[in-house]
C-alpha atoms as a PDB file:
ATOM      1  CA  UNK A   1      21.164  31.681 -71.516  1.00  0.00           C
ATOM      2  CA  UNK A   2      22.264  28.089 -70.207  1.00  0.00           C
ATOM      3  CA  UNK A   3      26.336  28.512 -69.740  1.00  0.00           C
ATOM      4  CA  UNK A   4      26.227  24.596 -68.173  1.00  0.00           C
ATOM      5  CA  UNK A   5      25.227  22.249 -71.261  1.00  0.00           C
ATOM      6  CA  UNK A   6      24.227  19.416 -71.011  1.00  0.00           C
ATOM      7  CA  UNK A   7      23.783  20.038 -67.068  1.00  0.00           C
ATOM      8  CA  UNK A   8      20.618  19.489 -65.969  1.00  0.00           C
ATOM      9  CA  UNK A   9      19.674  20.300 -62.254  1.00  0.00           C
ATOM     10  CA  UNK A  10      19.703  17.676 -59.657  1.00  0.00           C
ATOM     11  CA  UNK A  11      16.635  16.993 -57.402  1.00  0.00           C
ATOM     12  CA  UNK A  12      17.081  18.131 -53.990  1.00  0.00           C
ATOM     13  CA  UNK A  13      17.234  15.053 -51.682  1.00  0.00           C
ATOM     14  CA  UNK A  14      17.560  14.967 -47.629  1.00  0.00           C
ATOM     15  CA  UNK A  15      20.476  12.072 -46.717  1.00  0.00           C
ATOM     16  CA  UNK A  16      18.455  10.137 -43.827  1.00  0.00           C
ATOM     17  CA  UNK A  17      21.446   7.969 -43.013  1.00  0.00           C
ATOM     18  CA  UNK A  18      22.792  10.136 -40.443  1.00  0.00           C
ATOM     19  CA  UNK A  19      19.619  11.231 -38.999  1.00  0.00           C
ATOM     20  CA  UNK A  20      18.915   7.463 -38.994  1.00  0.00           C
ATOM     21  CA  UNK A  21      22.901   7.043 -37.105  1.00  0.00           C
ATOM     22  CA  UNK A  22      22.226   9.947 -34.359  1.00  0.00           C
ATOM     23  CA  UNK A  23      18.985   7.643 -33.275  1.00  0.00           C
ATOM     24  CA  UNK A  24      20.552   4.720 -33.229  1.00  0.00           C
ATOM     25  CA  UNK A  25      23.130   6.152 -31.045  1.00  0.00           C
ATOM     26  CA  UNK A  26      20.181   7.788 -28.914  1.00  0.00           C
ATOM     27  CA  UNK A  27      18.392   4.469 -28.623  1.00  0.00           C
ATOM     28  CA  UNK A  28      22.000   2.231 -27.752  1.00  0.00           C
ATOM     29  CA  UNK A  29      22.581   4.886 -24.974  1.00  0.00           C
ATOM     30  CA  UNK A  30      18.742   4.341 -23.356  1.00  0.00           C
ATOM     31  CA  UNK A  31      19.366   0.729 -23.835  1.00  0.00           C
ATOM     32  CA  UNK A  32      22.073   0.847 -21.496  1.00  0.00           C
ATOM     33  CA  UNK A  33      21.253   3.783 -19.530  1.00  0.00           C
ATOM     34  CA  UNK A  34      18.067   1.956 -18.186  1.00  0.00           C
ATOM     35  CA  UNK A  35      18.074  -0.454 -14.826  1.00  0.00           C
ATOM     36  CA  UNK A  36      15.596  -2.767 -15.520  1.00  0.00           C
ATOM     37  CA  UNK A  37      14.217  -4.465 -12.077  1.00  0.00           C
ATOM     38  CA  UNK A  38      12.191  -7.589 -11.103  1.00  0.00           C
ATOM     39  CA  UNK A  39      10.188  -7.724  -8.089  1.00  0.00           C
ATOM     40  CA  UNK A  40       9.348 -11.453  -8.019  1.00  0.00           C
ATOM     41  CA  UNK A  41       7.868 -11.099  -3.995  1.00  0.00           C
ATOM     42  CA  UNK A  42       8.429  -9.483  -1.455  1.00  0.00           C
ATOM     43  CA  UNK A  43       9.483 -10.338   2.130  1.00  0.00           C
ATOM     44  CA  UNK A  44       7.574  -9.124   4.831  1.00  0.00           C
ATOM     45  CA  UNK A  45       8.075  -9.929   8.670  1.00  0.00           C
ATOM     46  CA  UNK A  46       5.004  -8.111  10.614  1.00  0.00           C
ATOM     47  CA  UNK A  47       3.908  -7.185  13.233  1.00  0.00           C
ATOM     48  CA  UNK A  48       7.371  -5.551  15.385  1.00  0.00           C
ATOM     49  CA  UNK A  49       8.371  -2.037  16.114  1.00  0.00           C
ATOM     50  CA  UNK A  50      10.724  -0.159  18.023  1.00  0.00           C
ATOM     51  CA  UNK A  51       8.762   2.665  18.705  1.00  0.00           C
ATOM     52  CA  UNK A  52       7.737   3.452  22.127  1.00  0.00           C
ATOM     53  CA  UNK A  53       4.804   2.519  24.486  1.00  0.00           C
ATOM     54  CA  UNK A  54       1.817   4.876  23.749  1.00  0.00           C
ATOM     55  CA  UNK A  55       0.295   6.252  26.623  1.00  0.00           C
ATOM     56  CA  UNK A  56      -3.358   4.054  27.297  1.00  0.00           C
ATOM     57  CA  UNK A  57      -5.597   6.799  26.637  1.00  0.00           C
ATOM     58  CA  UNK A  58      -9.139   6.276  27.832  1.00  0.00           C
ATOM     59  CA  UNK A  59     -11.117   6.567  24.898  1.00  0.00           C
ATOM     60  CA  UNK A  60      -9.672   3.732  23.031  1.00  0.00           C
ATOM     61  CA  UNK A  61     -11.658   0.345  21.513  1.00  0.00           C
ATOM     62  CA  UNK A  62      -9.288  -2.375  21.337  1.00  0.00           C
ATOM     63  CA  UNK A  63      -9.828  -4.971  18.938  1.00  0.00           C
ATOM     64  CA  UNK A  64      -8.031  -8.702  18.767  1.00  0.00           C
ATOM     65  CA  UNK A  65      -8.325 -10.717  15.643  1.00  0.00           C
ATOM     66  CA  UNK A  66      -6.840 -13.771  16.615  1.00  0.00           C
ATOM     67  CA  UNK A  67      -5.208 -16.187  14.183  1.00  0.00           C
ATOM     68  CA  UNK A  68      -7.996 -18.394  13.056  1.00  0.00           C
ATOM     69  CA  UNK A  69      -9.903 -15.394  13.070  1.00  0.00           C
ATOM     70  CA  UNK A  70     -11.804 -14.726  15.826  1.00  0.00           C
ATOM     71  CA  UNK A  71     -12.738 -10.921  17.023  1.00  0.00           C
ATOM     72  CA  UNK A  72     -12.915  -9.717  20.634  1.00  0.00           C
ATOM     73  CA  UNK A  73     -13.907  -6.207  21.059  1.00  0.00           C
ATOM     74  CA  UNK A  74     -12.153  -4.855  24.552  1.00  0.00           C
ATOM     75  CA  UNK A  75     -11.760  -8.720  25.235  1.00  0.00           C
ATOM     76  CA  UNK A  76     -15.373  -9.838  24.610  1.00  0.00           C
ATOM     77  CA  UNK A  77     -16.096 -11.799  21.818  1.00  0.00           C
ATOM     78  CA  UNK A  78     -18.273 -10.827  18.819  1.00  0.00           C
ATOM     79  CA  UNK A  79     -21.118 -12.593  18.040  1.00  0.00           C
ATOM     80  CA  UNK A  80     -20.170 -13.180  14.189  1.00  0.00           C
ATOM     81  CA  UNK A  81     -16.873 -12.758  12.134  1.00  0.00           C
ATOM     82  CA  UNK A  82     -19.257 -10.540   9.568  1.00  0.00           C
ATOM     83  CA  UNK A  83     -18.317  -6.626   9.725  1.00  0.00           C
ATOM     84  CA  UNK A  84     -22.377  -6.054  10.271  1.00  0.00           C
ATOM     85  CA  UNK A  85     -21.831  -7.742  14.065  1.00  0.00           C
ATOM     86  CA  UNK A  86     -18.235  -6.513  14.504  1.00  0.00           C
ATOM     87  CA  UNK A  87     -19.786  -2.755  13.870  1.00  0.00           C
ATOM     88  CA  UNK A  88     -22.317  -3.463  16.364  1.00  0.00           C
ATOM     89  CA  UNK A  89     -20.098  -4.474  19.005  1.00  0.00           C
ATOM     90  CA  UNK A  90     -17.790  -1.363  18.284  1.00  0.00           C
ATOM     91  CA  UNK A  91     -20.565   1.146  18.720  1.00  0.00           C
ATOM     92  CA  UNK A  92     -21.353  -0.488  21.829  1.00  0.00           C
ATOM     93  CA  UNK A  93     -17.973  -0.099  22.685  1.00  0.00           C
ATOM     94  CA  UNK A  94     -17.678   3.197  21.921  1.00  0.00           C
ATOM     95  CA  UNK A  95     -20.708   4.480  24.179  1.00  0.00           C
ATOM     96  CA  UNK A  96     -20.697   8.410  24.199  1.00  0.00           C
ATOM     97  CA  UNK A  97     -17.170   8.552  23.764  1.00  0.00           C
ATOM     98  CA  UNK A  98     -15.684  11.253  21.721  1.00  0.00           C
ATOM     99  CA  UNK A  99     -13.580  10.143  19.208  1.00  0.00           C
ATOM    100  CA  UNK A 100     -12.277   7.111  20.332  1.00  0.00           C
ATOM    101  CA  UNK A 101      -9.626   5.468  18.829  1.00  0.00           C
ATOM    102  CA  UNK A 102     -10.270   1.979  17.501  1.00  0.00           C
ATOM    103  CA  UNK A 103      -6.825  -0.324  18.190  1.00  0.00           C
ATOM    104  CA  UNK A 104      -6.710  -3.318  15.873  1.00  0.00           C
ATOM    105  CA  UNK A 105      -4.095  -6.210  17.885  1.00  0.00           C
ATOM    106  CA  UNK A 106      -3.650  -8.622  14.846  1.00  0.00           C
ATOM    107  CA  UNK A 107      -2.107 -11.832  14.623  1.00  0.00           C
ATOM    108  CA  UNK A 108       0.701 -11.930  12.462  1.00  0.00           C
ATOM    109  CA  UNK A 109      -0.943 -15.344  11.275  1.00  0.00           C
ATOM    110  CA  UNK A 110      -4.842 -13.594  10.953  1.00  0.00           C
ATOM    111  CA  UNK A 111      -6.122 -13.647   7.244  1.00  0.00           C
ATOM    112  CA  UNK A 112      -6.108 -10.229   5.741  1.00  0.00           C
ATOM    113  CA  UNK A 113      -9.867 -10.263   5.238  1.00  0.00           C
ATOM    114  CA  UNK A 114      -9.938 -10.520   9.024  1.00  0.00           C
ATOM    115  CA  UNK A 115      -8.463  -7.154   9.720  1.00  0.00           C
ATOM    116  CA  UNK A 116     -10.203  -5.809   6.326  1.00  0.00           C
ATOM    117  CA  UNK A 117     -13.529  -6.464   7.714  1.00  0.00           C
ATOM    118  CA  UNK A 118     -12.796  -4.781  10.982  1.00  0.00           C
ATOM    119  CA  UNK A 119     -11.537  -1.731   9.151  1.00  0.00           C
ATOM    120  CA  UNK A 120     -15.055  -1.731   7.388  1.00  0.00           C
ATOM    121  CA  UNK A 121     -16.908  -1.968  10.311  1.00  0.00           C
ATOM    122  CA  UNK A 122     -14.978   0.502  11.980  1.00  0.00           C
ATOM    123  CA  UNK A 123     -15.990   2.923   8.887  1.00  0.00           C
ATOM    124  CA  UNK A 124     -19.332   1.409   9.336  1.00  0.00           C
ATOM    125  CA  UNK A 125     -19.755   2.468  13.208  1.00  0.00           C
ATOM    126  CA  UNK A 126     -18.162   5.890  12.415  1.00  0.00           C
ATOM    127  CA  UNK A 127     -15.033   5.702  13.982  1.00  0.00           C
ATOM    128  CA  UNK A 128     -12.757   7.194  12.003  1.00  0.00           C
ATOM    129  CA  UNK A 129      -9.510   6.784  13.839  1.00  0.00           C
ATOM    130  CA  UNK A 130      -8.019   3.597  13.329  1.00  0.00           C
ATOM    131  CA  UNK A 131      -4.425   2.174  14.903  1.00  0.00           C
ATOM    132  CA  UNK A 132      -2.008  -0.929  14.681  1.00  0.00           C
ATOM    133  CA  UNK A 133      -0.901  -2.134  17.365  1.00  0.00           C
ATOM    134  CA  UNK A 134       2.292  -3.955  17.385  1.00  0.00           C
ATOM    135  CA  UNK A 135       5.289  -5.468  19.638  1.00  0.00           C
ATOM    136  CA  UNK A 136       8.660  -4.590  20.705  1.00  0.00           C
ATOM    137  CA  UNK A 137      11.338  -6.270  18.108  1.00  0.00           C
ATOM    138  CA  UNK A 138      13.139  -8.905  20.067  1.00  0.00           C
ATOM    139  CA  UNK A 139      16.628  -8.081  20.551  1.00  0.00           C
ATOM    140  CA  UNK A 140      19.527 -10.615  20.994  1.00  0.00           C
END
């Protein structure tokens, strides 16, 4: 028995638009929440530090890459600006020393590949412990 002529049932339907108004409120809110940030460069002045004077400790290698690139191993030169010759000259260096510490003086103007390929050859001689050395910030 049908009381409801000429009623026919309606499909059931889900309404999207305010699911579709909750997200847009969601995404408007991350929109501004978020700090968006640009790093064009950045500026770097090395070497200074205002940490203080290490005690010399005897078994240490100190290395100098000068600016145009030159390396001195505990103020000799190397033969070759290669990390093959550098290693060389720090296992010479090194002797029967046990563990010595390997002290790279860069200038602030030496290329990066410089002071890369005395890392390498540091890694390459088996010296493991490797240190920056750098100066006292000028204070006026």
């Amino acid at each position: 028995m049908n009381f409801q002529r000429g009623r026919t049932r309606e499909e059931l339907e889900i309404n999207l638009i305010p699911m579709i108004d909750v997200l847009l409120v969601i995404l408007i809110f991350l929109m501004v929440t978020t700090t968006y940030s640009k790093f064009s460069g950045l500026e770097i002045n090395l070497p200074t530090a205002d940490a203080q004077q290490a005690q010399e400790q005897p078994n240490e290698i100190n290395v100098v890459v000068t600016a145009t690139g030159d390396v001195l191993v505990n103020k000799a030169p190397v033969g070759g600006r290669d990390a093959d010759s550098i290693s060389v000259a720090l296992k010479r260096a090194a002797g029967d020393a046990k563990e010595p510490v390997v002290i790279i003086n860069a200038d602030a103007k030496a290329t990066h590949q410089s002071v890369v390929d005395v890392m390498q050859a540091a890694q390459q001689a088996g010296l493991s412990h490797i240190s920056f050395a750098t100066q006292q910030a000028q204070k006026n």
